[in-house]
Protein backbone atom coordinates (compact mmCIF):
# COMPACT_ATOMS: atom_id res chain seq x y z
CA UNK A 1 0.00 0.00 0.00
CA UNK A 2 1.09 3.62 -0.77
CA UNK A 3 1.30 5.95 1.73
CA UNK A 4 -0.32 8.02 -0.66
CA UNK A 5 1.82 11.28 -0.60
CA UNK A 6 0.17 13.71 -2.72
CA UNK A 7 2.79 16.35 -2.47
CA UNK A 8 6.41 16.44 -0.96
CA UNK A 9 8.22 20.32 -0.35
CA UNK A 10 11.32 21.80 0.75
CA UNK A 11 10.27 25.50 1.63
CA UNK A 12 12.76 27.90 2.94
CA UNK A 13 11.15 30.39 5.45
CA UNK A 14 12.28 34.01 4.08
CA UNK A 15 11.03 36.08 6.58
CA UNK A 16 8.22 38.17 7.78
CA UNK A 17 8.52 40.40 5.39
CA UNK A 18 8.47 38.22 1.94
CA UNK A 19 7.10 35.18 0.47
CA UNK A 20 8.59 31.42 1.46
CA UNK A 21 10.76 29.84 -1.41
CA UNK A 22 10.23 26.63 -2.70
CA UNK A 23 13.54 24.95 -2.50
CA UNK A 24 11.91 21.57 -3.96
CA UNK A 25 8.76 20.04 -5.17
CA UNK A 26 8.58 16.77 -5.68
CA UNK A 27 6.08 16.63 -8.49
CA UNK A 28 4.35 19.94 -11.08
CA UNK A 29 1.36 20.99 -8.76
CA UNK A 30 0.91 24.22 -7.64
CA UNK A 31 2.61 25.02 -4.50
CA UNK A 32 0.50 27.48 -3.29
CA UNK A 33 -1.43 25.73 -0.61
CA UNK A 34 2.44 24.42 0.67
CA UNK A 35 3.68 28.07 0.70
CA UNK A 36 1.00 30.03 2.53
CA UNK A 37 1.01 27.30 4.95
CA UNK A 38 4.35 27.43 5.49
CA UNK A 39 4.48 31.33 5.95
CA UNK A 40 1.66 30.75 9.11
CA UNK A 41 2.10 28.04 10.51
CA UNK A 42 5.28 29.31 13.13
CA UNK A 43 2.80 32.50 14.14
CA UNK A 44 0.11 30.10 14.84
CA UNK A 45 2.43 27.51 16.37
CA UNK A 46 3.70 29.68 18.62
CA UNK A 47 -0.12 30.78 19.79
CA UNK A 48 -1.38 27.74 20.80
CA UNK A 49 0.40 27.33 24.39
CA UNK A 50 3.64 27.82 23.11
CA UNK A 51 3.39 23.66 21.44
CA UNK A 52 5.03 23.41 18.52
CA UNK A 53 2.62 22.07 15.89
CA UNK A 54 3.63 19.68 13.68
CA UNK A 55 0.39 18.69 11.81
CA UNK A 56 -2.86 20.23 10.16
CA UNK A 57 -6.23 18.28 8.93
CA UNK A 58 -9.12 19.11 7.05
CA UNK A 59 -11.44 17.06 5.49
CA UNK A 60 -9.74 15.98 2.33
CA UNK A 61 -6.27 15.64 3.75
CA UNK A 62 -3.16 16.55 6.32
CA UNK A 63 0.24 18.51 5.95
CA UNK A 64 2.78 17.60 8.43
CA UNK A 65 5.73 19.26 8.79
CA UNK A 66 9.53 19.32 10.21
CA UNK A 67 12.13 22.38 10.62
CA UNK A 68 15.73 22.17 10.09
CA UNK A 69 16.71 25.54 10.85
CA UNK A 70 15.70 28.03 8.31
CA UNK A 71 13.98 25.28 5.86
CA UNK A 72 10.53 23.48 6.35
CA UNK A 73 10.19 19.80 5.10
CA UNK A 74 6.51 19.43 4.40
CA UNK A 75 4.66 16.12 2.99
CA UNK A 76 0.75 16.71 1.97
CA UNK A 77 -1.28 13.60 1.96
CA UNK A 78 -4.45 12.73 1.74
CA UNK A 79 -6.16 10.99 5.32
CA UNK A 80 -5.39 7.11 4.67
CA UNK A 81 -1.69 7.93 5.03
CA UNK A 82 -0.73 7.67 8.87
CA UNK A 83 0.75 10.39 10.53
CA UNK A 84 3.36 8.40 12.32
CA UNK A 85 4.87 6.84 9.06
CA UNK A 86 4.90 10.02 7.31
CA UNK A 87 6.87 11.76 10.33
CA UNK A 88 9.31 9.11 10.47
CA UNK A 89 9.80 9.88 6.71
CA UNK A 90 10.17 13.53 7.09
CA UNK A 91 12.73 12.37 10.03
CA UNK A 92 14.93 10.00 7.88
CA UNK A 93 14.74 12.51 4.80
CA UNK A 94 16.63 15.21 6.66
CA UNK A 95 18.74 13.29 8.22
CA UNK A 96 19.78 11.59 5.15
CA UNK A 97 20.52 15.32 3.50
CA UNK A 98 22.63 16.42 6.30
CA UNK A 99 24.17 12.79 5.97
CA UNK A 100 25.19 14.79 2.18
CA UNK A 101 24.98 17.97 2.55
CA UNK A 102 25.94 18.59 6.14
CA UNK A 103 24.44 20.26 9.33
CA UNK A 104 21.26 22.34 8.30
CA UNK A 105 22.93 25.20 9.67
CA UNK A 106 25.32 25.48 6.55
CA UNK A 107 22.48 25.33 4.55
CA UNK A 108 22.16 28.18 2.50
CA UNK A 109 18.97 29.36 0.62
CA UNK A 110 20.19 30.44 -2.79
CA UNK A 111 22.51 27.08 -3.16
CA UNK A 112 21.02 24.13 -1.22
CA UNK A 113 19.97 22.61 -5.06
CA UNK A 114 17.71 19.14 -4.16
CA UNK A 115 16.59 19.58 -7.79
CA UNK A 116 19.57 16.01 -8.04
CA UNK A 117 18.06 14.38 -5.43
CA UNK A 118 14.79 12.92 -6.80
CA UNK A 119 16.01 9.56 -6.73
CA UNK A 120 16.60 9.50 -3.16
CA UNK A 121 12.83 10.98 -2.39
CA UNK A 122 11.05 8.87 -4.24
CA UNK A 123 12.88 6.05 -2.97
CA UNK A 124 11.77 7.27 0.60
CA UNK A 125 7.99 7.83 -0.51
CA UNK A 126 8.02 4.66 -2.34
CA UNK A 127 9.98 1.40 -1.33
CA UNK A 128 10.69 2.45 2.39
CA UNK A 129 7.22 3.63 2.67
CA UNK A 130 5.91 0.49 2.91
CA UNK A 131 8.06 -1.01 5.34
CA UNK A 132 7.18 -1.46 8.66
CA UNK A 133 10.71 -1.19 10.06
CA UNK A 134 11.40 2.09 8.46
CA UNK A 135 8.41 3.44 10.61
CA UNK A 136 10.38 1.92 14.17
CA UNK A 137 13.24 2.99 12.78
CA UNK A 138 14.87 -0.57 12.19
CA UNK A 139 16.93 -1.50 9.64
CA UNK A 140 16.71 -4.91 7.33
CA UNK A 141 19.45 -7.33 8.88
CA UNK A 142 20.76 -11.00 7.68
CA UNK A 143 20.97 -13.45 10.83
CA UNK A 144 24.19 -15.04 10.78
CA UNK A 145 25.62 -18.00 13.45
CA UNK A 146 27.93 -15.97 16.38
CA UNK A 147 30.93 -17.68 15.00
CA UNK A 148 30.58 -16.34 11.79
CA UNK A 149 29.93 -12.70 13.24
CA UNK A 150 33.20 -13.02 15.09
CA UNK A 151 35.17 -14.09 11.98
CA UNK A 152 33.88 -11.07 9.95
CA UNK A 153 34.78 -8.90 13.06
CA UNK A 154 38.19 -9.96 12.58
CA UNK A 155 38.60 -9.53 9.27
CA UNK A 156 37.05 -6.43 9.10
CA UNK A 157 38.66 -5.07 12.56
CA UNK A 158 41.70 -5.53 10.48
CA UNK A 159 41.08 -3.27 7.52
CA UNK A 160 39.82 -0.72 9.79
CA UNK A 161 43.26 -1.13 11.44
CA UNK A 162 45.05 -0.08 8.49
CA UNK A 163 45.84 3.71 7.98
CA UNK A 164 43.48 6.24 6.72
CA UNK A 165 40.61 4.00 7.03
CA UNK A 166 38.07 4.87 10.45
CA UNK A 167 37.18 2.87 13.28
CA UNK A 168 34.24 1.29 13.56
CA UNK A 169 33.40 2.65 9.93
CA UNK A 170 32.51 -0.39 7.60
CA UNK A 171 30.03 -2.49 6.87
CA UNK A 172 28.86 -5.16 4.49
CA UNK A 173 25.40 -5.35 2.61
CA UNK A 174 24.14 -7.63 0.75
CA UNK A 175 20.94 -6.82 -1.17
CA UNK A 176 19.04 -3.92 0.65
CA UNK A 177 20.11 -5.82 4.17
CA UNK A 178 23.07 -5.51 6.47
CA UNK A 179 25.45 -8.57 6.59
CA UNK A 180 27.52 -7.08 9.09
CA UNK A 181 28.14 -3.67 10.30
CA UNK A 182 30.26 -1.77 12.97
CA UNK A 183 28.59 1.52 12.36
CA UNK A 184 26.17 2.78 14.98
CA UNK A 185 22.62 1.78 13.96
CA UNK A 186 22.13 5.42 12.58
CA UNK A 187 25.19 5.66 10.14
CA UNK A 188 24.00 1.87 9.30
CA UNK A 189 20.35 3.27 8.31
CA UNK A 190 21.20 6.28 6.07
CA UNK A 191 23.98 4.11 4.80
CA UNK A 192 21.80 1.19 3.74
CA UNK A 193 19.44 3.62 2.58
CA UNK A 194 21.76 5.73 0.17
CA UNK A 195 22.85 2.43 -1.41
CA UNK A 196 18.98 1.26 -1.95
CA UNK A 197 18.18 4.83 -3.39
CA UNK A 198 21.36 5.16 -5.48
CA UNK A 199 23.21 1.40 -6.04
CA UNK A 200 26.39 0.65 -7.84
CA UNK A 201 24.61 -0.93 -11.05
CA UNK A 202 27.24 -2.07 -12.72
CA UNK A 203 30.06 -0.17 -11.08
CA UNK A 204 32.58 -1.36 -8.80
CA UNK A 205 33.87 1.73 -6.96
CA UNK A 206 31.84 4.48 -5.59
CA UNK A 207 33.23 7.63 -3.41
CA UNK A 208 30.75 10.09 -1.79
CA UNK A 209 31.46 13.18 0.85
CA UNK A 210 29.36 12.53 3.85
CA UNK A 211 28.82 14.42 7.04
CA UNK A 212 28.67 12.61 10.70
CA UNK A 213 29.95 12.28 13.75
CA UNK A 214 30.34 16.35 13.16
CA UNK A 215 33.18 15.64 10.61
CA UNK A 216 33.19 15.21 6.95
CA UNK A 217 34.29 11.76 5.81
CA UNK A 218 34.88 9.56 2.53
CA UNK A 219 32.45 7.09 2.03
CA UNK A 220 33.29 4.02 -0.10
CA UNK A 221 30.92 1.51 -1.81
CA UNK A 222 33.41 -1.31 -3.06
CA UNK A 223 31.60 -4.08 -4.69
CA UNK A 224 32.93 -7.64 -3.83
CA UNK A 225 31.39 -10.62 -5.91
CA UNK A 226 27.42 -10.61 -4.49
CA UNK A 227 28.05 -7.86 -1.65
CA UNK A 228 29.11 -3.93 -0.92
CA UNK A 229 31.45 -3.30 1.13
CA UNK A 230 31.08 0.20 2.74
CA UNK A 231 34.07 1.40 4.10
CA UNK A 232 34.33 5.38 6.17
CA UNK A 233 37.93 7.34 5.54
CA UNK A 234 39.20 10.18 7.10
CA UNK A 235 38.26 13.09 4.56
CA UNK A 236 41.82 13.64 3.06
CA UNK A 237 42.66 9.76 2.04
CA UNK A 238 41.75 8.83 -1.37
CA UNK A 239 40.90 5.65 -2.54
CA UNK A 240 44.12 5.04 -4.00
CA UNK A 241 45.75 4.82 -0.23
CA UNK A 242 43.52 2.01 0.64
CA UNK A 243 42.92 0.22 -2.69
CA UNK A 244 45.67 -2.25 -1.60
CA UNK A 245 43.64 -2.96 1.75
CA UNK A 246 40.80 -3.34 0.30
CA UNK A 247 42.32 -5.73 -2.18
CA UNK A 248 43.75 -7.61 0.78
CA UNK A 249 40.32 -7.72 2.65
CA UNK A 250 38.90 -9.58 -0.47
CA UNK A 251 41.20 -12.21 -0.71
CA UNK A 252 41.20 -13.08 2.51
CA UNK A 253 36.96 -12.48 2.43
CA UNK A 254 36.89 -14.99 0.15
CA UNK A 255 39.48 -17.43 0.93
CA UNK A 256 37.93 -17.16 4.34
CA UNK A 257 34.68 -19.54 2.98
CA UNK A 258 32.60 -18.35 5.18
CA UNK A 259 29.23 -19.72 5.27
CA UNK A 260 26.59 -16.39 4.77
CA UNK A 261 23.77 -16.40 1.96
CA UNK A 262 24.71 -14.80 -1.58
CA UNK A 263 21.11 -13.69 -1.90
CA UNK A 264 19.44 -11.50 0.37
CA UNK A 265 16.87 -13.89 2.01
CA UNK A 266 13.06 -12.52 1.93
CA UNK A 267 12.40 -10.48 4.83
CA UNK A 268 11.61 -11.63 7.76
CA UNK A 269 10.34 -14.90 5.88
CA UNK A 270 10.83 -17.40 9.40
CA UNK A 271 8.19 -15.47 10.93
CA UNK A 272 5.42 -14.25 8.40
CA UNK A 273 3.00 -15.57 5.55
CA UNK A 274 1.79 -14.04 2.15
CA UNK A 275 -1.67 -13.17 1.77
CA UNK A 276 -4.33 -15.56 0.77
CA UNK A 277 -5.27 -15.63 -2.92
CA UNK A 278 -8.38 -13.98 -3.26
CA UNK A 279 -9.67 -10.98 -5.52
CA UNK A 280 -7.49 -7.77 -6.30
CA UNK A 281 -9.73 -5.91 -4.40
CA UNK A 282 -9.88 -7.56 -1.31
CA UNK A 283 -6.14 -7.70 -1.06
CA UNK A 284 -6.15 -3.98 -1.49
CA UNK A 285 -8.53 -4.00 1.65
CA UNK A 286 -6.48 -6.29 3.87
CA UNK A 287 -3.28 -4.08 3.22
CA UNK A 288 -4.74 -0.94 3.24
CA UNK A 289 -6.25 -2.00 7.23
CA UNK A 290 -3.33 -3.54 8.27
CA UNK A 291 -1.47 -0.48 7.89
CA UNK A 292 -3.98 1.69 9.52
CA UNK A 293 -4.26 -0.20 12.40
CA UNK A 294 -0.09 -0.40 12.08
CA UNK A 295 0.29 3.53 11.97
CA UNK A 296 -2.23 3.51 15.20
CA UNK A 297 -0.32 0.77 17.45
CA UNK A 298 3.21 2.52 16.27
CA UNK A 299 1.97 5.62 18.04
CA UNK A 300 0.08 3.78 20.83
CA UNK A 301 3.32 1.77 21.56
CA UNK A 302 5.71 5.03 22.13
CA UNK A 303 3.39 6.30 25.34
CA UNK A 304 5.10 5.18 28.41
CA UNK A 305 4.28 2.24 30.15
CA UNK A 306 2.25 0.91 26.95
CA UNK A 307 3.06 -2.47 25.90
CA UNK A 308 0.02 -3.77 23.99
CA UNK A 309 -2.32 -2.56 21.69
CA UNK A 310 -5.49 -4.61 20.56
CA UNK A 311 -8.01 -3.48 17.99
CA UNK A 312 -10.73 -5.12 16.40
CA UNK A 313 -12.88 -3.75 13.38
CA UNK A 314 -15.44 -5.62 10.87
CA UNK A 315 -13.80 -8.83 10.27
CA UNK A 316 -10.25 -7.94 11.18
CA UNK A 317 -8.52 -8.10 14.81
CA UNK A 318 -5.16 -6.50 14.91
CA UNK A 319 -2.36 -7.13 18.00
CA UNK A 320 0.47 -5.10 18.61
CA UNK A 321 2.78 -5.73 22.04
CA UNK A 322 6.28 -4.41 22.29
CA UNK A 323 9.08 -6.43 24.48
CA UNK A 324 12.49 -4.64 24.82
CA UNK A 325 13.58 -3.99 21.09
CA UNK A 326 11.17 -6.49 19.32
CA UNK A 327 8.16 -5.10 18.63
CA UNK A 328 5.54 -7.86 16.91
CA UNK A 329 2.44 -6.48 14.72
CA UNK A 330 -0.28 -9.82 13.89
CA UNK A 331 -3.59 -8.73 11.98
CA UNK A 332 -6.57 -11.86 11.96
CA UNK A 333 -9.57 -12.64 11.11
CA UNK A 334 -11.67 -12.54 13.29
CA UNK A 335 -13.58 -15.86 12.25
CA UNK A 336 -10.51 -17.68 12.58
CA UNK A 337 -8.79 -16.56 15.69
CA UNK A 338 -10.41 -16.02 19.03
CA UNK A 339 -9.69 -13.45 21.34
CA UNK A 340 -8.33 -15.29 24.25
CA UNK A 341 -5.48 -17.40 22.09
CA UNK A 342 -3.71 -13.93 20.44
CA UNK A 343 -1.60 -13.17 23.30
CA UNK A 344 -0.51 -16.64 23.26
CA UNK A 345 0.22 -16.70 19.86
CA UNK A 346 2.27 -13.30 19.75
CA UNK A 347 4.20 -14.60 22.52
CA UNK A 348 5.40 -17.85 20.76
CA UNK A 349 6.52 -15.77 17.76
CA UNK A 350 8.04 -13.20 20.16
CA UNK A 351 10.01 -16.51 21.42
CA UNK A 352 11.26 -17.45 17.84
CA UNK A 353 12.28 -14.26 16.69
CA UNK A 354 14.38 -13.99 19.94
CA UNK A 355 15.58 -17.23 19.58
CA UNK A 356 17.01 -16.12 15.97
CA UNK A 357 18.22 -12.61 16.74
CA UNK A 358 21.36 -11.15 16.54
C-alpha cells in the first residue's frame, strides 16, 4: 500500500517580510497551498500554548511538517496515510541530506539545489514507505551463526586497522540488508538507505562526501562478488591509499569460505506468511487495514508504560505488544482466531524471533 503522498516540499522560510521559497517540489502541482502554509504556521504555532505544531487536517487531507533551521520539510497527503509513518519519513529525509549535505545550519537558501536528489525521495515515498521497520526505525538485517559474526569482526577489525581507514566505519550489505556492520545503527540506516536509493549498477567503486559524527568523511561503496562493502575514511585519504587494503580484505573475504547467503533472504520470511489468494480488491482492503491499524499501534506503543495494543474492526482483529527492542504487529480474522489465544500466539513468535536474533 502507498502511503499516498500527494505532495512532498522543501520551503525555505524568508522572513516576515516576503514570500517562502520553494527549494523543492517533488512533483508539477501548484505550490500554493504548501507556501502560505508554510508562511503561518510558526505565528500560529507559537499561539497555541507555546506547542510546537507539527500537523494540520481538514477534510480531504493533512500537511505535516519538520524544521531544520531556516527550511521546512513538508509532505501533503491525503487521510489514509498515517501520521506516524509520514513523520518518520520527514525524520529520515533530513537526516539523510545532512548525511550529504551537512548540518542544516550550513544550509544556505540560494545554493542548497535538491533539484539532483529525486532519486533519493522517491525512494523514501516509495519502497521504504511500505516497510514497517522504516516506521520503528529498524533496519533490514541477515541473521548469521555468532561464529561467523566473530570471523567477519576480525577480518574487518583488520582493515579498519590499516591507515586512513576509520574505526568502527565499515560495513557489508548484501541486497538492501546488512550482513555485518560496525557503524552505529544510525550511520548503518542512512547508509543502507543511500545504497537502496542510489546502487552501484554495474560499477565497482563508488566515493561520496558525507557528514557525521560532526566531521566530513569519505564514504566508499566497493563491490565484492554478491556484496558492498562500505568502508568510512578520514576526509583527506583517497581511494588510492587504501585500494591495496581493500584488495587484501577480499582475498582473505573470500578465501575465508565463510558460510553467509549470496542472496538476500526474503524479509523476515521465518516469521510471516503471504496473503491468501483472493480478488485484487480484497487484497487492497487487507493491506490498506493492516497499515492503519499499524500507523495507530506505532503511536500507541511510544506512550510510556504501553506495551500492547489490541483493535478489532469488521472482520479484522489487529495485535500489537512491544518487548524490549522487538516489537511484533499480527492482523486476523476474526472468524478464525479467538480473542483469548492472540496473546498466546504473539508470545510464541516473540520466542522465535528472539531465539534467531542477533
Amino acid at each position: 500500500m502507498s502511503l499516498a503522498i500527494k505532495n512532498f516540499f522543501v520551503v525555505h522560510k524568508s522572513g516576515e517580510s516576503t514570500s517562502p521559497k520553494t527549494v523543492y517540489h517533488g512533483n508539477a502541482l501548484d505550490p500554493s497551498l504548501v507556501l502560505g502554509f508554510s508562511s503561518s504556521v510558526s505565528n500560529f504555532s507559537h499561539t497555541l500554548l507555546g506547542e510546537e505544531i507539527k500537523e494540520v487536517i481538514s477534510s480531504k487531507g493533512r500537511i505535516i511538517y519538520k524544521e531544520y533551521g531556516d527550511f521546512l520539510f513538508v509532505a501533503h497527503s491525503d487521510l489514509q496515510a498515517g501520521s506516524t509513518a509520514i513523520q518518520a519519513i520527514l525524520r529520515d529525509v533530513g537526516a539523510m541530506f545532512e548525511f550529504l549535505f551537512g548540518t542544516h545550519e550550513f544550509w544556505d537558501e540560494d545554493f542548497f539545489d535538491l533539484k539532483g536528489a529525486q532519486d533519493i525521495v522517491s525512494m523514501y515515498f516509495g519502497k521504504i514507505a511500505q516497510d514497517p521497520s522504516m516506521v520503528v526505525g529498524g533496519i533490514n538485517q541477515i541473521y548469521l551463526d555468532p561464529h561467523i559474526i566473530e570471523r567477519l569482526d576480525r577480518l574487518i577489525s583488520f582493515l579498519e586497522s590499516q591507515d586512513g581507514v576509520c574505526g568502527n566505519g565499515t560495513m557489508l550489505i548484501l541486497g538492501d540488508s546488512a550482513l555485518y556492520s560496525r557503524f552505529d545503527l544510525p550511520e548503518t540506516r542512512k547508509i543502507l538507505q543511500y545504497n537502496k536509493a542510489r546502487p552501484l549498477g554495474a560499477s565497482s567503486v563508488r566515493y561520496t562526501p558525507v557528514f557525521c559524527n560532526n566531521a566530513w568523511h569519505n564514504l566508499y561503496l566497493v563491490r565484492i562478488h554478491s556484496y558492498i562493502l562500505a568502508v568510512l575514511t578520514f576526509i583527506d585519504k583517497s581511494y588510492d591509499s587504501i585500494a591495496s587494503k581493500i584488495d587484501e580484505f577480499r582475498i582473505s573475504f573470500v578465501q575465508s569460505r565463510l558460510e553467509i547467503p549470496i542472496e538476500e533472504p526474503p524479509s523476515f520470511s521465518a516469521f510471516s506468511q503471504n496473503l491468501r489468494p483472493g480478488p485484487e480488491v480484497q487484497q487492497k482492503e487487507i493491506l490498506s487495514t493492516f497499515w492503519a491499524f499499524f500507523y495507530s499501534a506505532s503511536s500507541t506503543l511510544k506512550m510510556p508504560g504501553v506495551t500492547e495494543f489490541s483493535i478489532a474492526r469488521d472482520q479484522y482483529r489487529f495485535y500489537a505488544r512491544s518487548e524490549g527492542v522487538h516489537k511484533l504487529y499480527i492482523l486476523f480474522s476474526t472468524d478464525a482466531v479467538s480473542a483469548e489465544s492472540v496473546p498466546s500466539i504473539a508470545s510464541e513468535v516473540l520466542k522465535n524471533v528472539r531465539a534467531y536474533a542477533i
